[in-house]
N, C-alpha and C. Protein backbone atom coordinates (compact mmCIF):
# COMPACT_ATOMS: atom_id res chain seq x y z
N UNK A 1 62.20 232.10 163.42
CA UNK A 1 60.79 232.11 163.10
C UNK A 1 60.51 231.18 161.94
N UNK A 2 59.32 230.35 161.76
CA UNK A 2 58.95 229.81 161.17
C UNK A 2 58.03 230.10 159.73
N UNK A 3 58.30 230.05 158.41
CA UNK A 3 57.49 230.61 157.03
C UNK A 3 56.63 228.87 157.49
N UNK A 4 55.22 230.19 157.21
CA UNK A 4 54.16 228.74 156.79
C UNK A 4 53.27 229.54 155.89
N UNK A 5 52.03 228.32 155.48
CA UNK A 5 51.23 228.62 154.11
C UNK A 5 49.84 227.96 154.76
N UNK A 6 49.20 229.18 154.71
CA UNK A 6 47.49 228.40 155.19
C UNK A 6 46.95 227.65 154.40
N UNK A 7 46.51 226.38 154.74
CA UNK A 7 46.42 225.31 153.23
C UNK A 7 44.99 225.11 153.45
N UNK A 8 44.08 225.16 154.35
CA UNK A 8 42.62 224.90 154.72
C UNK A 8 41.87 226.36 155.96
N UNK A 9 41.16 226.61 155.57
CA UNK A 9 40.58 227.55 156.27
C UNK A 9 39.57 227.25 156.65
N UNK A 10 39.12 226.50 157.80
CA UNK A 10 37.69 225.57 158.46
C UNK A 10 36.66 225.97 158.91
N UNK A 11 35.79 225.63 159.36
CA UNK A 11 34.87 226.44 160.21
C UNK A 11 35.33 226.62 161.77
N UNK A 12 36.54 225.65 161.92
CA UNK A 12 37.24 225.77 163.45
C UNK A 12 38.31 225.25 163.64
N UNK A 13 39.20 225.70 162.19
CA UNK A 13 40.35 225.44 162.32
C UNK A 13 41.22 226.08 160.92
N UNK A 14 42.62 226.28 161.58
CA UNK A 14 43.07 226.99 160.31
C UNK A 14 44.31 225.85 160.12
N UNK A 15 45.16 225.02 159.03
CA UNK A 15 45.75 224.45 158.57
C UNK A 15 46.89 225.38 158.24
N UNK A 16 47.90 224.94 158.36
CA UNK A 16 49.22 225.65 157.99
C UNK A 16 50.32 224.82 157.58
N UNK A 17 50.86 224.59 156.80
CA UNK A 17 51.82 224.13 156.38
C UNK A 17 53.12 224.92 156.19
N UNK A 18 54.40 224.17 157.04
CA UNK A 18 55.87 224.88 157.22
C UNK A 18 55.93 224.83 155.60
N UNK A 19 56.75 226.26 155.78
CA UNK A 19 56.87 225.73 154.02
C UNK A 19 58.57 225.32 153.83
N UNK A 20 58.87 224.56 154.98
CA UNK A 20 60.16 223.68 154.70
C UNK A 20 59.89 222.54 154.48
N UNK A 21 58.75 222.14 154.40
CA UNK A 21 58.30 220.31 154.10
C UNK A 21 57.89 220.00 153.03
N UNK A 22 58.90 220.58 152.24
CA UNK A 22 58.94 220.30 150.50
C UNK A 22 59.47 219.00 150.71
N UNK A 23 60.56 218.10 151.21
CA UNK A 23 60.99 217.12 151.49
C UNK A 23 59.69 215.83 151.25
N UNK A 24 58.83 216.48 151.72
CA UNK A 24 57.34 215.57 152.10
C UNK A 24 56.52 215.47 150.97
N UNK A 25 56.12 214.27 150.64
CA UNK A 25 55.03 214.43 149.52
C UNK A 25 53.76 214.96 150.13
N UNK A 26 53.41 215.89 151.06
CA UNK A 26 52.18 215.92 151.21
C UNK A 26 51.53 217.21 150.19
N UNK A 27 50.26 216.83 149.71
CA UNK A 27 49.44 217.94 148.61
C UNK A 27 48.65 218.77 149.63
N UNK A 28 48.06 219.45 148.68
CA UNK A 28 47.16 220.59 149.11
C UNK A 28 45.72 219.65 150.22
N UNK A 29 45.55 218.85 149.55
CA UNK A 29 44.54 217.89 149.53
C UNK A 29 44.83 217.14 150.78
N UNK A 30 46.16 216.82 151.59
CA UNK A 30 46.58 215.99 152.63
C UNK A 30 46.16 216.90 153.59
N UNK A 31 46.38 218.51 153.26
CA UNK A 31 45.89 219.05 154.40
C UNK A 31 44.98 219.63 154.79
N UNK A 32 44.09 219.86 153.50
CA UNK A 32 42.52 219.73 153.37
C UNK A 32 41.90 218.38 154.09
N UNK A 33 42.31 217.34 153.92
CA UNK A 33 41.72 216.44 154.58
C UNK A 33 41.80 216.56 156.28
N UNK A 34 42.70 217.04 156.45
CA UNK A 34 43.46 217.05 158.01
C UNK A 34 42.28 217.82 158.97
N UNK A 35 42.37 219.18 157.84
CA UNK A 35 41.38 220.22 158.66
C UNK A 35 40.37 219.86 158.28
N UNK A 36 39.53 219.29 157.84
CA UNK A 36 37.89 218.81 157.55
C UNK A 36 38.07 217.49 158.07
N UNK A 37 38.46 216.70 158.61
CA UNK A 37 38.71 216.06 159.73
C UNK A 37 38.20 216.53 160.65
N UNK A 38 39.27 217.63 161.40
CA UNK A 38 39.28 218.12 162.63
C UNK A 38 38.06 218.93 162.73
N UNK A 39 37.47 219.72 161.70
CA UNK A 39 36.32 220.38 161.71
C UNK A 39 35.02 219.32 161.96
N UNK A 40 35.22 217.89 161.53
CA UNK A 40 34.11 217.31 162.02
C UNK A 40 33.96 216.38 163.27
N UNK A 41 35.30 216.48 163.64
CA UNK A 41 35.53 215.67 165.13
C UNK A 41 35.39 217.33 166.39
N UNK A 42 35.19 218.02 165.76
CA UNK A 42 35.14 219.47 166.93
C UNK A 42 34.28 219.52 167.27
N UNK A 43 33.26 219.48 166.91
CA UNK A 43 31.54 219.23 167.80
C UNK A 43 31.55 218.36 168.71
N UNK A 44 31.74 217.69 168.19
CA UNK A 44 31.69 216.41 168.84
C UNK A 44 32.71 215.93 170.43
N UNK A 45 33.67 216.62 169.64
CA UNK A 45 34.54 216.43 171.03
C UNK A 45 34.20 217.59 172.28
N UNK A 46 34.15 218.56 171.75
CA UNK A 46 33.51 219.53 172.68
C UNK A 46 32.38 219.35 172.80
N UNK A 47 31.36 218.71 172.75
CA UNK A 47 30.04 218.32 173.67
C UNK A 47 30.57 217.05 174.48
N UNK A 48 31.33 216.42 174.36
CA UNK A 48 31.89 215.49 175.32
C UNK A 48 33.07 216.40 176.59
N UNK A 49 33.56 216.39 175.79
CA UNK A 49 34.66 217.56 176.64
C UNK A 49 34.84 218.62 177.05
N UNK A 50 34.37 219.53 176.77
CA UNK A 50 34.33 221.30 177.06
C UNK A 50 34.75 221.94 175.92
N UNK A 51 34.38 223.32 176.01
CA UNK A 51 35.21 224.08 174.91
C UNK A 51 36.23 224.69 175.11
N UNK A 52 37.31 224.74 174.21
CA UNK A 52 38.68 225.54 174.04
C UNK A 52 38.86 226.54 173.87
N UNK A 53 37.29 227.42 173.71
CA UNK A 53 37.46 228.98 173.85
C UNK A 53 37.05 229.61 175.34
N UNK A 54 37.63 230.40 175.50
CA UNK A 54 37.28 231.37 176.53
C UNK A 54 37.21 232.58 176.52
N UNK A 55 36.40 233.14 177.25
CA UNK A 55 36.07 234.50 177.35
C UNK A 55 36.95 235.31 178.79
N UNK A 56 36.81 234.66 179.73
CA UNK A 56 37.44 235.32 181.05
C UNK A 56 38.73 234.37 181.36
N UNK A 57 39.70 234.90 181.18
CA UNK A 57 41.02 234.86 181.73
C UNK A 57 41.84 235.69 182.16
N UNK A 58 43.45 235.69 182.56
CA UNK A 58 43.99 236.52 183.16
C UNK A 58 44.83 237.42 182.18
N UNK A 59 44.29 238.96 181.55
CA UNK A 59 45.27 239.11 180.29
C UNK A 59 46.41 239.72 180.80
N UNK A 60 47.14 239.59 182.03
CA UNK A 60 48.34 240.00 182.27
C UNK A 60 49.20 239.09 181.81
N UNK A 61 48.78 237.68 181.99
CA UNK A 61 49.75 236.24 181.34
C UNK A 61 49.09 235.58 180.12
N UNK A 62 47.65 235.65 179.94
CA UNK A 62 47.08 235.18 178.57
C UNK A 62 46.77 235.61 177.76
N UNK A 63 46.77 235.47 176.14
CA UNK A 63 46.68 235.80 175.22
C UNK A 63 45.01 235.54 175.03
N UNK A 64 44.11 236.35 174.22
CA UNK A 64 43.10 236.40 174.24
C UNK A 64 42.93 235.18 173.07
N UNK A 65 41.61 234.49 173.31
CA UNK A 65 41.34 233.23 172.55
C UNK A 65 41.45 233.03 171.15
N UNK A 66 42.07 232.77 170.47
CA UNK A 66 41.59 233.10 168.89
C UNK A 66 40.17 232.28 168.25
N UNK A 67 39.24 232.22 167.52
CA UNK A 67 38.05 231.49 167.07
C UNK A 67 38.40 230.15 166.61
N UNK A 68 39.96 230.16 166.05
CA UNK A 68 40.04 228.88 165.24
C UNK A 68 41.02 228.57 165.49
N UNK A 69 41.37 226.85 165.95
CA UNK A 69 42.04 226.26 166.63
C UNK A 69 43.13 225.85 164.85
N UNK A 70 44.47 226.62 165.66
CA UNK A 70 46.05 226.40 164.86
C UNK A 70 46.27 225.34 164.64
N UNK A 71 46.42 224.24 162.95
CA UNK A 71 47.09 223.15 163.39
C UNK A 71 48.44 223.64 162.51
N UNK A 72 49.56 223.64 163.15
CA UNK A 72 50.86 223.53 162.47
C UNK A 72 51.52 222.25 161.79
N UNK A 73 51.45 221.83 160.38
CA UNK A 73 52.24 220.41 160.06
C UNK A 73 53.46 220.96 159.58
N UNK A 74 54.30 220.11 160.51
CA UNK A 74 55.55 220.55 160.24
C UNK A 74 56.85 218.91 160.53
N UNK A 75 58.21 219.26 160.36
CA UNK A 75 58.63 218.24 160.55
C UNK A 75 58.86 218.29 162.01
N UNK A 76 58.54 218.19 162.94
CA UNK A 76 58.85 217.98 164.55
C UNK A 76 60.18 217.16 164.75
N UNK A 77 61.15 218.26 165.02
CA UNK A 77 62.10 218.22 165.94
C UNK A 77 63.09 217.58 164.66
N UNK A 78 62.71 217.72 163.73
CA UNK A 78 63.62 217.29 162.34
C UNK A 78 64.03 215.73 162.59
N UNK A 79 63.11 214.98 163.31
CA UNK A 79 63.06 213.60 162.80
C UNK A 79 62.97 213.06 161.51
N UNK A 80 62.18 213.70 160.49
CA UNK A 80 61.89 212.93 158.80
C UNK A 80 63.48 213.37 158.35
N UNK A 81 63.95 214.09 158.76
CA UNK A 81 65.24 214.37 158.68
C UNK A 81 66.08 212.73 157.26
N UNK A 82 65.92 212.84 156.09
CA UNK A 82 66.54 210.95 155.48
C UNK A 82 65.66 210.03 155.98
N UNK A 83 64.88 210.35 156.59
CA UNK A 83 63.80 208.73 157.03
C UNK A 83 62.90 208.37 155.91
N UNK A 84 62.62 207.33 155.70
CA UNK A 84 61.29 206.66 154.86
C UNK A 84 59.89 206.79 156.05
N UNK A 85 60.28 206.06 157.03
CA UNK A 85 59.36 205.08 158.00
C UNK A 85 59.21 206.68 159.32
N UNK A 86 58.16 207.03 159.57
CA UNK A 86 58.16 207.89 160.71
C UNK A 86 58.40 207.27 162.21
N UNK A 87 59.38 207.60 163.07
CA UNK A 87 59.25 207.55 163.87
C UNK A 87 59.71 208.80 164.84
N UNK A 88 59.09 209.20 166.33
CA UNK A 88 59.36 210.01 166.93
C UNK A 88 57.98 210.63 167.47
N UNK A 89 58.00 211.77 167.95
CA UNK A 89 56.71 212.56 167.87
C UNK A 89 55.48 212.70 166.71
N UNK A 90 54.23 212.32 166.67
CA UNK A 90 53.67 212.28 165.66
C UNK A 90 52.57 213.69 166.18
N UNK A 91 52.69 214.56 167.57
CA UNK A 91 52.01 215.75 167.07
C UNK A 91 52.13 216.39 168.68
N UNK A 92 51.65 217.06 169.43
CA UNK A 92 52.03 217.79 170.46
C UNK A 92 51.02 219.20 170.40
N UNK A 93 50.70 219.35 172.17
CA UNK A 93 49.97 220.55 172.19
C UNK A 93 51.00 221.22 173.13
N UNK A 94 51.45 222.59 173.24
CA UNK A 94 52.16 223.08 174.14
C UNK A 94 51.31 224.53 175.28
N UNK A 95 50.80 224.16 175.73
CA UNK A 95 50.00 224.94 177.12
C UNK A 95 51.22 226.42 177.29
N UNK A 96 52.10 226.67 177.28
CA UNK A 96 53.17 227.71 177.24
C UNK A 96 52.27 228.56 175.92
N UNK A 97 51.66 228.03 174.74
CA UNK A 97 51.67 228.99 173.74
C UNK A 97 50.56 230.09 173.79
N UNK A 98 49.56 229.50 175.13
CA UNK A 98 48.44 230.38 175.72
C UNK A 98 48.80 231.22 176.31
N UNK A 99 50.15 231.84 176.59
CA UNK A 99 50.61 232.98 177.71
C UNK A 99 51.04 233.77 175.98
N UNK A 100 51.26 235.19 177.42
CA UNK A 100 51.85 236.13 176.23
C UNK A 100 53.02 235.91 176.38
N UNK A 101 53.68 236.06 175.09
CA UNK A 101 55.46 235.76 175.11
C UNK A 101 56.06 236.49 176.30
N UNK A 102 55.95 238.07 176.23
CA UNK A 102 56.62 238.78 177.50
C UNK A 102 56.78 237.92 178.61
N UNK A 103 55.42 237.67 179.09
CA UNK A 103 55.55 237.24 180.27
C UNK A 103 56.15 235.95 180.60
N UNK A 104 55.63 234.60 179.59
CA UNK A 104 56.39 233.75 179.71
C UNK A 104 58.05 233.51 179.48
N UNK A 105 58.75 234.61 178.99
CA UNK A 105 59.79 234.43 178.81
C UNK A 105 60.26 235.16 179.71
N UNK A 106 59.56 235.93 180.68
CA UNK A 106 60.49 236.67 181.94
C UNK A 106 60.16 235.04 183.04
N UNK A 107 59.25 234.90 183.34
CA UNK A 107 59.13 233.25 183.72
C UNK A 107 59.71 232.78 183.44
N UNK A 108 59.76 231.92 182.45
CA UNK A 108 60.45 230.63 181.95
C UNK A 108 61.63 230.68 181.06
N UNK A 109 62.11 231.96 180.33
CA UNK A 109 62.93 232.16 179.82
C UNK A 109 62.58 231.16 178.33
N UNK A 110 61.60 230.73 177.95
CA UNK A 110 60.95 230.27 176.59
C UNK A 110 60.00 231.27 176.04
N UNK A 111 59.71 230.92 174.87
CA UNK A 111 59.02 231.29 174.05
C UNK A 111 57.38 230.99 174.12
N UNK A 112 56.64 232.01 173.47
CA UNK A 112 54.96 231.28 172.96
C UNK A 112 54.74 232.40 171.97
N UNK A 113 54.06 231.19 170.90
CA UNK A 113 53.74 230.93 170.05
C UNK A 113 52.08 232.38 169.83
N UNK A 114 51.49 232.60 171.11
CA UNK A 114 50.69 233.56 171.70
C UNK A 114 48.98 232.91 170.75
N UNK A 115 49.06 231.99 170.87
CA UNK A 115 47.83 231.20 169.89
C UNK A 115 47.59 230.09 170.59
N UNK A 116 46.22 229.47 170.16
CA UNK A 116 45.48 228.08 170.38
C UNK A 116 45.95 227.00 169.41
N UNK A 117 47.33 226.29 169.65
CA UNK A 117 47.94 225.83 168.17
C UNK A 117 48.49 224.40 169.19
N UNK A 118 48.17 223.40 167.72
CA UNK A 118 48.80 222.07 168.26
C UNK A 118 49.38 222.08 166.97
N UNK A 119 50.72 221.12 167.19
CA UNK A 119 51.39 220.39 166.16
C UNK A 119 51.43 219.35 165.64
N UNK A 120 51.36 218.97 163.92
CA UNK A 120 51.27 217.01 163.57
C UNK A 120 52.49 217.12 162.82
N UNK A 121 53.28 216.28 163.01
CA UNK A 121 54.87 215.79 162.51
C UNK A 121 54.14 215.69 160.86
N UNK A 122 54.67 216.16 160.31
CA UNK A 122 54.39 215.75 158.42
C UNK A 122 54.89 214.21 157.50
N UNK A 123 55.56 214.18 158.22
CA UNK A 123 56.41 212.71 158.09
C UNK A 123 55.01 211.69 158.34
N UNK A 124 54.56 211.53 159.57
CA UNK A 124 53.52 210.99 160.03
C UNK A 124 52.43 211.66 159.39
N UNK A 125 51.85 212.30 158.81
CA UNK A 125 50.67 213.09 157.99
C UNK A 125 50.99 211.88 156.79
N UNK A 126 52.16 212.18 156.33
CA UNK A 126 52.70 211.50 155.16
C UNK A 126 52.28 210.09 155.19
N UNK A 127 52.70 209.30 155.61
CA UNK A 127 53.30 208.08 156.03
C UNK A 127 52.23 207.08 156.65
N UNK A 128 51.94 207.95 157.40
CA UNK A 128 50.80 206.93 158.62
C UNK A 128 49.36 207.89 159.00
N UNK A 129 49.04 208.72 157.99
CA UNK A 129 47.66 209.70 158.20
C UNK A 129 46.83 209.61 159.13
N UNK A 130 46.32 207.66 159.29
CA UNK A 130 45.63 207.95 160.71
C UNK A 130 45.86 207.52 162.04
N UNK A 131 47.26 207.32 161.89
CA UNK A 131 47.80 207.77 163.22
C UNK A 131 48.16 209.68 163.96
N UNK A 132 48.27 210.07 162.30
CA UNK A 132 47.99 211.49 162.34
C UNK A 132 46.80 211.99 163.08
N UNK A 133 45.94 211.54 162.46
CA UNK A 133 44.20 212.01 162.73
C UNK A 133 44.32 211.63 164.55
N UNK A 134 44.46 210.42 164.59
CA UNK A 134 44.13 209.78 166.23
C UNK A 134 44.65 210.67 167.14
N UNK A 135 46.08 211.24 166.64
CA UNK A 135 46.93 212.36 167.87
C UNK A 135 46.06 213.62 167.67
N UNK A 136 45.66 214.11 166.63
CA UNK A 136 44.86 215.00 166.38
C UNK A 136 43.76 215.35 167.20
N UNK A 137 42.96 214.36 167.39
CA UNK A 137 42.25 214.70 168.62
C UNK A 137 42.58 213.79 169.70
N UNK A 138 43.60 213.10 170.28
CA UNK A 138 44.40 213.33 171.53
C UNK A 138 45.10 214.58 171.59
N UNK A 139 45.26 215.32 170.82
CA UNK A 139 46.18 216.56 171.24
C UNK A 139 44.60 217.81 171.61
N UNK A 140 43.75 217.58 171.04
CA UNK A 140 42.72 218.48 170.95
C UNK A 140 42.53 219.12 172.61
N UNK A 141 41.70 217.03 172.88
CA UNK A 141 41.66 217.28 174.24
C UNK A 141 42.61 217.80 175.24
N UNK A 142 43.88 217.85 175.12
CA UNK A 142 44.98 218.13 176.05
C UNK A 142 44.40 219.49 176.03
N UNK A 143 44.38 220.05 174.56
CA UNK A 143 43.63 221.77 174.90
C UNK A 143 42.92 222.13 175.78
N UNK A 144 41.37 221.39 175.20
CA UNK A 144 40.58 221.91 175.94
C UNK A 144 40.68 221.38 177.75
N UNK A 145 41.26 220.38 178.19
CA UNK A 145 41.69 219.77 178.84
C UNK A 145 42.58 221.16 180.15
N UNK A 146 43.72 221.57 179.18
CA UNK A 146 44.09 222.45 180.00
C UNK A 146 43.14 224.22 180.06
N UNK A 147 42.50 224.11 179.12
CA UNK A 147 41.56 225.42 178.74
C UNK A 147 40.49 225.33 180.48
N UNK A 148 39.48 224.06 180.22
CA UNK A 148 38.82 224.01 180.63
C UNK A 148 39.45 223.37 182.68
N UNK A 149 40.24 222.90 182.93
CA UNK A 149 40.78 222.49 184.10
C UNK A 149 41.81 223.78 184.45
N UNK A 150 42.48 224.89 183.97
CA UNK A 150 43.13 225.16 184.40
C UNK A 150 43.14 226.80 184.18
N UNK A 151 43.36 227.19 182.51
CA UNK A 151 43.21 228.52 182.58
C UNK A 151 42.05 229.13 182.92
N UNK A 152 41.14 229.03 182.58
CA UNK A 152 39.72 229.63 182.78
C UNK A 152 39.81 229.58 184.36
N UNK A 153 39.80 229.01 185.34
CA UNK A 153 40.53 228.86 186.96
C UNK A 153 41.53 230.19 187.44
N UNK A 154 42.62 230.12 186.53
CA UNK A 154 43.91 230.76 187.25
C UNK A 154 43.43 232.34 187.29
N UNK A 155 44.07 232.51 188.37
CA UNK A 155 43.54 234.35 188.69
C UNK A 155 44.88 234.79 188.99
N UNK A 156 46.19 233.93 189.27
CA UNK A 156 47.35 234.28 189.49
C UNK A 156 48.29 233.33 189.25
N UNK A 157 49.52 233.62 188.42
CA UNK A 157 50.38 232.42 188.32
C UNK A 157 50.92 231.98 189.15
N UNK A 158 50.91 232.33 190.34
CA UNK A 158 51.47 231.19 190.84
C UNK A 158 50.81 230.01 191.66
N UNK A 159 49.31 229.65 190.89
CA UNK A 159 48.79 228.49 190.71
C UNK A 159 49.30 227.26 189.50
N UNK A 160 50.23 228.50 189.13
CA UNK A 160 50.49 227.52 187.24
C UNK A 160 51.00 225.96 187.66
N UNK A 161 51.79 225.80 189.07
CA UNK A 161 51.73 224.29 189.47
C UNK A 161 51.06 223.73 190.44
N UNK A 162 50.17 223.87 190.83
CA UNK A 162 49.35 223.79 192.08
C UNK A 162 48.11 222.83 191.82
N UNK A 163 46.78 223.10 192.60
CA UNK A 163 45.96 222.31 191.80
C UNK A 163 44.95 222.33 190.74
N UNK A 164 45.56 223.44 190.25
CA UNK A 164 45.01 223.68 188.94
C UNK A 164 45.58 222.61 187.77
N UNK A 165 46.44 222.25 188.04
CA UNK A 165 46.99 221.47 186.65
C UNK A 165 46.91 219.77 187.33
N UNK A 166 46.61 219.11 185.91
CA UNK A 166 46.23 217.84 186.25
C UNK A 166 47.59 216.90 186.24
N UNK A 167 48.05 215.85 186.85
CA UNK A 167 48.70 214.72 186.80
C UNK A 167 48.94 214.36 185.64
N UNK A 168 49.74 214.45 184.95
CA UNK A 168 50.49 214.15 183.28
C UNK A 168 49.21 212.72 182.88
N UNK A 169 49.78 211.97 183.92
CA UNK A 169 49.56 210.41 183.88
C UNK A 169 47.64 210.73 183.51
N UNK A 170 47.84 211.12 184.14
CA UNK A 170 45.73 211.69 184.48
C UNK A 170 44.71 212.14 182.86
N UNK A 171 45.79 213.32 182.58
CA UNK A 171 45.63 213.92 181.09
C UNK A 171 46.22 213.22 179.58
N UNK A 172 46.90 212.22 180.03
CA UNK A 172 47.66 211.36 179.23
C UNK A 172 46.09 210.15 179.05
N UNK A 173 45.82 209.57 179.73
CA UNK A 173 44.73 208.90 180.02
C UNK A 173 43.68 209.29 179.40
N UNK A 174 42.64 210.57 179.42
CA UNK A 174 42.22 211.24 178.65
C UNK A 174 42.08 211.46 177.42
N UNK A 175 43.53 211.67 177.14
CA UNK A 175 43.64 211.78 175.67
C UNK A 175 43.30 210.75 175.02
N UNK A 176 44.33 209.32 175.61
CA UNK A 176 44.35 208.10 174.93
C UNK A 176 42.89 208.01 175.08
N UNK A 177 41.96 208.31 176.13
CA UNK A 177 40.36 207.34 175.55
C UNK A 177 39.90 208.07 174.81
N UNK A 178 40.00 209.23 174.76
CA UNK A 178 39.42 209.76 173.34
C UNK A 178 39.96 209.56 172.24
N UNK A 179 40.90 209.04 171.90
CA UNK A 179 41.30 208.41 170.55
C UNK A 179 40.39 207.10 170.47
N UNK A 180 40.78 206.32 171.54
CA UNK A 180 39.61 205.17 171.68
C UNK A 180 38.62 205.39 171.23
N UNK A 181 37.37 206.47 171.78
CA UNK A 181 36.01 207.16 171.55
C UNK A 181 35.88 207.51 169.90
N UNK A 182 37.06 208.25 169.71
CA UNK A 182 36.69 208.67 167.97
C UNK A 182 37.40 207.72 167.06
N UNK A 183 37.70 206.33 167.32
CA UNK A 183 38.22 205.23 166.21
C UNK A 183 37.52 204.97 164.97
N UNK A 184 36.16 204.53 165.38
CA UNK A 184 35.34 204.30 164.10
C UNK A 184 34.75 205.52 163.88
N UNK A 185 34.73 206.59 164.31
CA UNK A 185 34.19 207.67 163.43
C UNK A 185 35.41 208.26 162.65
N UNK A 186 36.32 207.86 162.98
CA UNK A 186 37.72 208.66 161.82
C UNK A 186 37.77 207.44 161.03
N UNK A 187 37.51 206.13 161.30
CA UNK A 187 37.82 204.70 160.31
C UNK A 187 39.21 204.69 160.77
N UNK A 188 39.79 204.78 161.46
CA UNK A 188 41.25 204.56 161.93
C UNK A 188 41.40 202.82 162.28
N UNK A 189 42.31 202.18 161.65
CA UNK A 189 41.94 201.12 162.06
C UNK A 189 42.91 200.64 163.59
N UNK A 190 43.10 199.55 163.74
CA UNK A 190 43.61 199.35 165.19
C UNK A 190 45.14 199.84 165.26
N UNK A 191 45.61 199.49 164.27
CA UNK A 191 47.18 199.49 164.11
C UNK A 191 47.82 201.11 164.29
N UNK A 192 46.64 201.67 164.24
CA UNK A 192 47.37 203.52 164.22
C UNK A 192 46.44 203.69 165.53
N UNK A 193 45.95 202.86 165.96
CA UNK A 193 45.26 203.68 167.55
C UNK A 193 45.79 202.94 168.50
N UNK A 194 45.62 203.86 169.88
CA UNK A 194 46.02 203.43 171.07
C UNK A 194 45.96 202.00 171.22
C-alpha cells in the first residue's frame, strides 16, 4: 500500500502526493498548481466531453462515483529512480480502478484502487510541468471517455470486451486532440505537446 499526503483540495479534484517523492524537489505549491490547473480545465473539458460522474451503474462490479477526481503524483514505475532528465510514463488512467477490488481480483486476479484516480510521474511534474499538465487532461478524457462510452452502458461484465469499449488507437486519438484543444489555454508550449 501506498502513504500519501493531500496537498490541494479543489473544487473537483483532490491532489495527493506519495510521500516517497522526497527524492523530488517538488513544493507544496507544484501541487497546488497541478490541482488548480485541473480545476480550471474541468469545465471545460466536460462541456466538450461528458462527465466523469455517474449516478447509475452496476454496484455488483462498480464502485460508487466519488465527487472529486484522484490525482496521484508519484514516481511511476520507479523510473526517476538516479535520473536528472524524465523519461518513461509521464501519467496514466487505469479503468480497473472503477470496479470493486473483490470482484476485479476474482476476474483478473489484480487489484483497484476502488476510486476515480489518474496518475502524473513526479519526475515529469518536476522536470517538464507542462508536459505534466498536457497528460493531465489527456488522461482526464480517457476517464470520462471510458465513464461516458462504457460504464454508464454495462449491465453485465461480460460486455467488459465487447462493444462497449473503444479501439485503444480510437481513445488514444482523443486524448491526443484534446491536448491539442487545451494548448493555449494551459500556455503549454509546442515542445511538451502532442
Amino acid at each position: 500500500f501506498l502513504d500519501a499526503s493531500l496537498k490541494y483540495n479543489g473544487s473537483h479534484c483532490l491532489v495527493y502526493a506519495d510521500n516517497n517523492n522526497t527524492r523530488f524537489n517538488l513544493s507544496d505549491n507544484d501541487y497546488k498548481n497541478l490541482g488548480q490547473l485541473f480545476d480550471r480545465c474541468y469545465e471545460k473539458e466536460v462541456e466538450v466531453l461528458g462527465s466523469p460522474c455517474y449516478e447509475q451503474y452496476n454496484s455488483n462490479f462498480y464502485v460508487a462515483c466519488n465527487k472529486k477526481i484522484i490525482i496521484l503524483v508519484s514516481d511511476l514505475y520507479g523510473d526517476g529512480e538516479g535520473q536528472t532528465t524524465p523519461s518513461g510514463t509521464v501519467g496514466y488512467f487505469y479503468q480497473g480502478d472503477l470496479f470493486r477490488d473483490d470482484f476485479l481480483y476474482k476476474k483478473q486476479k489484480t487489484h483497484s484502487n476502488q476510486c476515480e484516480i489518474f496518475y502524473i510521474d513526479a519526475l515529469f511534474l518536476e522536470k517538464r510541468p507542462g508536459l505534466a499538465y498536457s497528460t493531465l487532461v489527456h488522461e482526464f478524457n480517457h476517464m470520462i471517455n471510458y465513464v461516458v462510452k462504457t460504464l454508464t452502458k454495462m449491465n453485465d461484465y461480460t460486455y467488459i470486451n465487447s462493444k462497449f469499449i473503444c479501439d485503444t488507437w480510437f481513445t488514444e486519438m482523443l486524448s491526443m486532440t484534446t491536448e491539442d484543444m487545451f494548448q493555449a489555454f494551459l500556455g503549454i508550449e509546442d515542445k511538451d505537446s502532442p
